[in-house]
N, C-alpha and C. Protein backbone atom coordinates (compact mmCIF):
# COMPACT_ATOMS: atom_id res chain seq x y z
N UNK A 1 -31.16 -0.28 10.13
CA UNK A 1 -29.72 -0.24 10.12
C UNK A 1 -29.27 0.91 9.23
N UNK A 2 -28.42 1.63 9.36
CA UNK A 2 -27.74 2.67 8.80
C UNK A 2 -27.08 2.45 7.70
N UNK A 3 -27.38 3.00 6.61
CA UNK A 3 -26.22 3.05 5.36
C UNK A 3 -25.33 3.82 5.32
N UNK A 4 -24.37 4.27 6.31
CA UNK A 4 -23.09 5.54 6.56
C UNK A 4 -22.44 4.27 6.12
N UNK A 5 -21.50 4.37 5.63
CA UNK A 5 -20.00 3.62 4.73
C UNK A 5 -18.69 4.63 6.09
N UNK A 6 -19.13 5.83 6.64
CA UNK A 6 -17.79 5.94 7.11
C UNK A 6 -17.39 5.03 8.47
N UNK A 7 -16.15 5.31 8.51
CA UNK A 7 -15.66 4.02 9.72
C UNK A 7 -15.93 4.83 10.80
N UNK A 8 -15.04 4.37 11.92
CA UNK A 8 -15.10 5.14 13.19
C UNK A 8 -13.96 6.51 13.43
N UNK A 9 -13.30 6.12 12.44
CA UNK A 9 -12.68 7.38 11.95
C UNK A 9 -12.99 8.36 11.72
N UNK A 10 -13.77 8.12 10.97
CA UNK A 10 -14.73 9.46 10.03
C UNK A 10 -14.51 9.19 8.82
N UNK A 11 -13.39 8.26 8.20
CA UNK A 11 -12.97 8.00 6.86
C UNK A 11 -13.83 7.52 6.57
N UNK A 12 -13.75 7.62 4.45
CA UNK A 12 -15.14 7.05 3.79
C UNK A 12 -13.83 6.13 3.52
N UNK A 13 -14.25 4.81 2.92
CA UNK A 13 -13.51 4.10 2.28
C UNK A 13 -13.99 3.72 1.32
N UNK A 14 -13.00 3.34 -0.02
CA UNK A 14 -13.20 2.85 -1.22
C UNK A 14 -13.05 1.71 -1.26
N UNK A 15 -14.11 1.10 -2.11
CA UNK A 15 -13.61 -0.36 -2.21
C UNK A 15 -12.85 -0.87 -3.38
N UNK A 16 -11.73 -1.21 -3.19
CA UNK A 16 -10.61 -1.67 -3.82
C UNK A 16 -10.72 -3.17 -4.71
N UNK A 17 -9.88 -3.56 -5.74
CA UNK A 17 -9.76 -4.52 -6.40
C UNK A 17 -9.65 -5.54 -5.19
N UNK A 18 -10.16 -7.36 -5.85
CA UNK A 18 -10.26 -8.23 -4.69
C UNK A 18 -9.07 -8.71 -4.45
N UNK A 19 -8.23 -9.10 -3.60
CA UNK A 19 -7.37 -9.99 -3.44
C UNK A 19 -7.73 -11.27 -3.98
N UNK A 20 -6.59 -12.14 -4.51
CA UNK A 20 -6.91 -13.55 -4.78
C UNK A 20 -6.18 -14.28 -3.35
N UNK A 21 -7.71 -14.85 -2.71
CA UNK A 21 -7.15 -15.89 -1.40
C UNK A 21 -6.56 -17.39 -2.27
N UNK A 22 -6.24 -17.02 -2.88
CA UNK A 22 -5.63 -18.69 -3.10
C UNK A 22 -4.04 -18.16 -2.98
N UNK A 23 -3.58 -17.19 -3.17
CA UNK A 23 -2.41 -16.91 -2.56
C UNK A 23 -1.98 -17.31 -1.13
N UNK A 24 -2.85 -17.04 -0.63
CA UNK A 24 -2.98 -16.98 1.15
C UNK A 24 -3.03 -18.47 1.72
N UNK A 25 -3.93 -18.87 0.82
CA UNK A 25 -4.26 -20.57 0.92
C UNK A 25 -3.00 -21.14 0.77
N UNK A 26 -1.98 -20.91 -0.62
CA UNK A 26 -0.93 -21.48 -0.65
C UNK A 26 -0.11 -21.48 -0.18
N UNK A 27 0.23 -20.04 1.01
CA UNK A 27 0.98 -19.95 1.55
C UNK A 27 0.81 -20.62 2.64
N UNK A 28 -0.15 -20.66 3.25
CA UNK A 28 -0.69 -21.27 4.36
C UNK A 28 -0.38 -23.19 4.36
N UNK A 29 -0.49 -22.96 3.38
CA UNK A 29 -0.37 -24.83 3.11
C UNK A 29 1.19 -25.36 3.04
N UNK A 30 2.22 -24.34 2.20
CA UNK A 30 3.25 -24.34 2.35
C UNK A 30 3.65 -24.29 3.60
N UNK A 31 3.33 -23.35 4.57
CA UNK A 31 3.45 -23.24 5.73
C UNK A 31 3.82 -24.21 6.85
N UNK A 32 2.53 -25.20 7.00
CA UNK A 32 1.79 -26.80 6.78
C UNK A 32 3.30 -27.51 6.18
N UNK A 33 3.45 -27.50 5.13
CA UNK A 33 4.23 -28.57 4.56
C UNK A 33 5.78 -28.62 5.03
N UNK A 34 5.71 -26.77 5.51
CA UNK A 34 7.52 -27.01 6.06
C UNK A 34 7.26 -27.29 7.33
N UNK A 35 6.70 -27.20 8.06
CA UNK A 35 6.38 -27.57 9.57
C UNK A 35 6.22 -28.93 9.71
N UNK A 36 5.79 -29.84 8.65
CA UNK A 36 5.77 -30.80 8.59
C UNK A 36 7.33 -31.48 8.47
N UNK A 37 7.60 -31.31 7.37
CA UNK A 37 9.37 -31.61 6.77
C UNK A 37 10.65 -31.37 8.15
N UNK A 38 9.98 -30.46 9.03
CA UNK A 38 11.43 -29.96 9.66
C UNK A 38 11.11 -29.75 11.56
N UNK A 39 10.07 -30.18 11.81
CA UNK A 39 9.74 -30.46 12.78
C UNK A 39 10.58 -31.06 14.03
N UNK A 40 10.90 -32.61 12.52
CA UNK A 40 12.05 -33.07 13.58
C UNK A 40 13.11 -32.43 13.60
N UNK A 41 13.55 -31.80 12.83
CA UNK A 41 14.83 -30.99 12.64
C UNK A 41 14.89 -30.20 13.71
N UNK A 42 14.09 -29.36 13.75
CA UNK A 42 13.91 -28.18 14.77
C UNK A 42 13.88 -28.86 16.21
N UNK A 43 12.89 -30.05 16.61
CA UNK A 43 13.24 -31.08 17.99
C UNK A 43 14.83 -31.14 18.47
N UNK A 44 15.21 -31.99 17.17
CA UNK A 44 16.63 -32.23 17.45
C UNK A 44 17.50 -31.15 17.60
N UNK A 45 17.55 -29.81 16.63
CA UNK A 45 18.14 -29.04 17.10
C UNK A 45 17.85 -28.23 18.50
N UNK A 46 17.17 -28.31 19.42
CA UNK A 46 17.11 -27.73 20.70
C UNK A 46 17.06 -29.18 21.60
N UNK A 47 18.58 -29.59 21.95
CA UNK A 47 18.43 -30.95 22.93
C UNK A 47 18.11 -30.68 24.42
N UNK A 48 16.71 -31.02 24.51
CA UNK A 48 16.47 -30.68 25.77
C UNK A 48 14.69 -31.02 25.83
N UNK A 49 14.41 -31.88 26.68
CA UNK A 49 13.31 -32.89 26.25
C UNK A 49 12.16 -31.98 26.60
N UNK A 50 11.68 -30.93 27.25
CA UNK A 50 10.67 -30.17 27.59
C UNK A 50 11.03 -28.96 26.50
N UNK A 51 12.31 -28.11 26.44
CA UNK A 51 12.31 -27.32 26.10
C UNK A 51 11.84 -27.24 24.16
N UNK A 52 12.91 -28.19 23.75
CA UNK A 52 12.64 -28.81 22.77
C UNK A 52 11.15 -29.23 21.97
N UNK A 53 10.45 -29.44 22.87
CA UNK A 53 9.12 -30.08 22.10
C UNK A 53 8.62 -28.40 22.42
N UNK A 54 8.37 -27.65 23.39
CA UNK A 54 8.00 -26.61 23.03
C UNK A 54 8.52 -25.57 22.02
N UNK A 55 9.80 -25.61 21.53
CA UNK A 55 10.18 -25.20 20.33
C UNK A 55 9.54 -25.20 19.23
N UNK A 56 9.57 -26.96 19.10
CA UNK A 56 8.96 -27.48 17.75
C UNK A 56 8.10 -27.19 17.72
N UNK A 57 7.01 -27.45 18.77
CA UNK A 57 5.44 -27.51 18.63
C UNK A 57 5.00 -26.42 18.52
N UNK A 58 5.36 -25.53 19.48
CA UNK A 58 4.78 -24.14 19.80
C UNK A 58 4.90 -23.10 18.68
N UNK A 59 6.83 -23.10 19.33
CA UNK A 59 7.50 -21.58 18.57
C UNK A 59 7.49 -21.80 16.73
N UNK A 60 8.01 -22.50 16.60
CA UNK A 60 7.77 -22.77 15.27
C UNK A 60 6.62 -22.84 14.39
N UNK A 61 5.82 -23.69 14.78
CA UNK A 61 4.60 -22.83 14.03
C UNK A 61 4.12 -21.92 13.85
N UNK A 62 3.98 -21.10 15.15
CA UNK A 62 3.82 -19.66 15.55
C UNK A 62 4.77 -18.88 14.48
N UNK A 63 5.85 -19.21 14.60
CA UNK A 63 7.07 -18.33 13.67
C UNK A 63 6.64 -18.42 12.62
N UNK A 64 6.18 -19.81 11.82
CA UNK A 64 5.56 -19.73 10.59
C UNK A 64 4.14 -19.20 9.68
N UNK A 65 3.84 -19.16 11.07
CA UNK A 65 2.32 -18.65 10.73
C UNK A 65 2.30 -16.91 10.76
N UNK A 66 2.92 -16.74 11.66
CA UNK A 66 3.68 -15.21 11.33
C UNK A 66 3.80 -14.48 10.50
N UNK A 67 5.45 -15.52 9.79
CA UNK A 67 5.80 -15.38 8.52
C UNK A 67 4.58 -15.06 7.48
N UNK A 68 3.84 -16.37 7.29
CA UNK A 68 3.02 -16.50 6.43
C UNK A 68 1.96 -14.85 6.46
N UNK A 69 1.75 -14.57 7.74
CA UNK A 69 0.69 -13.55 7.81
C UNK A 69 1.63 -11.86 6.96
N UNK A 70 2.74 -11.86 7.51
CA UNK A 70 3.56 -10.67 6.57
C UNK A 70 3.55 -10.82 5.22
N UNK A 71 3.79 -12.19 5.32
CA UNK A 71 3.87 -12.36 3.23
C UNK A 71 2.41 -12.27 3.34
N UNK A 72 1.29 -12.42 3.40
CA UNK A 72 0.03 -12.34 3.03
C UNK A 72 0.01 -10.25 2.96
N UNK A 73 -0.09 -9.94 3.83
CA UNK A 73 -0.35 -8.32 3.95
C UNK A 73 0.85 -7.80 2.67
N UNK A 74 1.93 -8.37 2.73
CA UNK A 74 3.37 -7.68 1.52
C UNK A 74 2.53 -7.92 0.38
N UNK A 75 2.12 -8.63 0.40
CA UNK A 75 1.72 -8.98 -1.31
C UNK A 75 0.25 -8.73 -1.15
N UNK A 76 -0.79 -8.41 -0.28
CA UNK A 76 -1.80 -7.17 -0.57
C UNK A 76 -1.39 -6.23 -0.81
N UNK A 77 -0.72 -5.19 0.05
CA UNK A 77 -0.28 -4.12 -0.31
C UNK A 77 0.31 -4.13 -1.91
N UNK A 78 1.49 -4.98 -2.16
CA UNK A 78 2.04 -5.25 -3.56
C UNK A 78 1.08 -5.11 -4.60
N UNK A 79 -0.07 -5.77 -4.63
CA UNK A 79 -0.82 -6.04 -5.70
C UNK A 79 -1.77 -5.17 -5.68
N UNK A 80 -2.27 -4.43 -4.59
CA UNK A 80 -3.19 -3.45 -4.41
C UNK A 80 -2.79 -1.94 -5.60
N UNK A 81 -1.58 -2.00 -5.69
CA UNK A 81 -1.35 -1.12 -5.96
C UNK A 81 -1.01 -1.16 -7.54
C-alpha cells in the first residue's frame, strides 16, 4: 500500500486539531429531544391525515437533522480556526 498523503487533488493535507464529537452527540440528541416534544405539534399543525403524518415523520426530522448537520460543520469550521 502506498504512503502518498496527497488526495486526488494533488493537495497534501495537514492534519488539524481534533474536533470534540460530544458536541455533535449533543446536538444530535437535542435534535432527538425536540422531535420528540413537538412532533405532535407539527401533526396537528398540518390538518390533513396522510399529508400530516408525512410532515411530522418525514420532513421534520429530515429538517432537523439538517439543521443539526450545519451546526456541526459551523462550529468545525469555528473552532478549527
Amino acid at each position: 500500500m502506498s504512503t502518498n498523503t496527497a488526495t486526488l487533488m494533488g493537495r497534501t493535507e495537514e492534519k488539524g486539531k481534533a474536533f470534540p464529537l460530544w458536541i455533535e452527540r449533543l446536538l444530535l440528541a437535542s435534535a432527538v429531544v425536540v422531535f420528540l416534544l413537538y412532533r405532535r405539534t407539527v401533526l396537528d399543525a398540518v390538518d390533513h391525515a396522510v399529508l400530516g403524518a408525512l410532515v411530522a415523520y418525514v420532513v421534520f426530522p429530515l429538517t432537523l437533522l439538517a439543521l443539526v448537520e450545519v451546526l456541526g460543520r459551523t462550529l468545525q469550521r469555528s473552532l478549527q480556526s
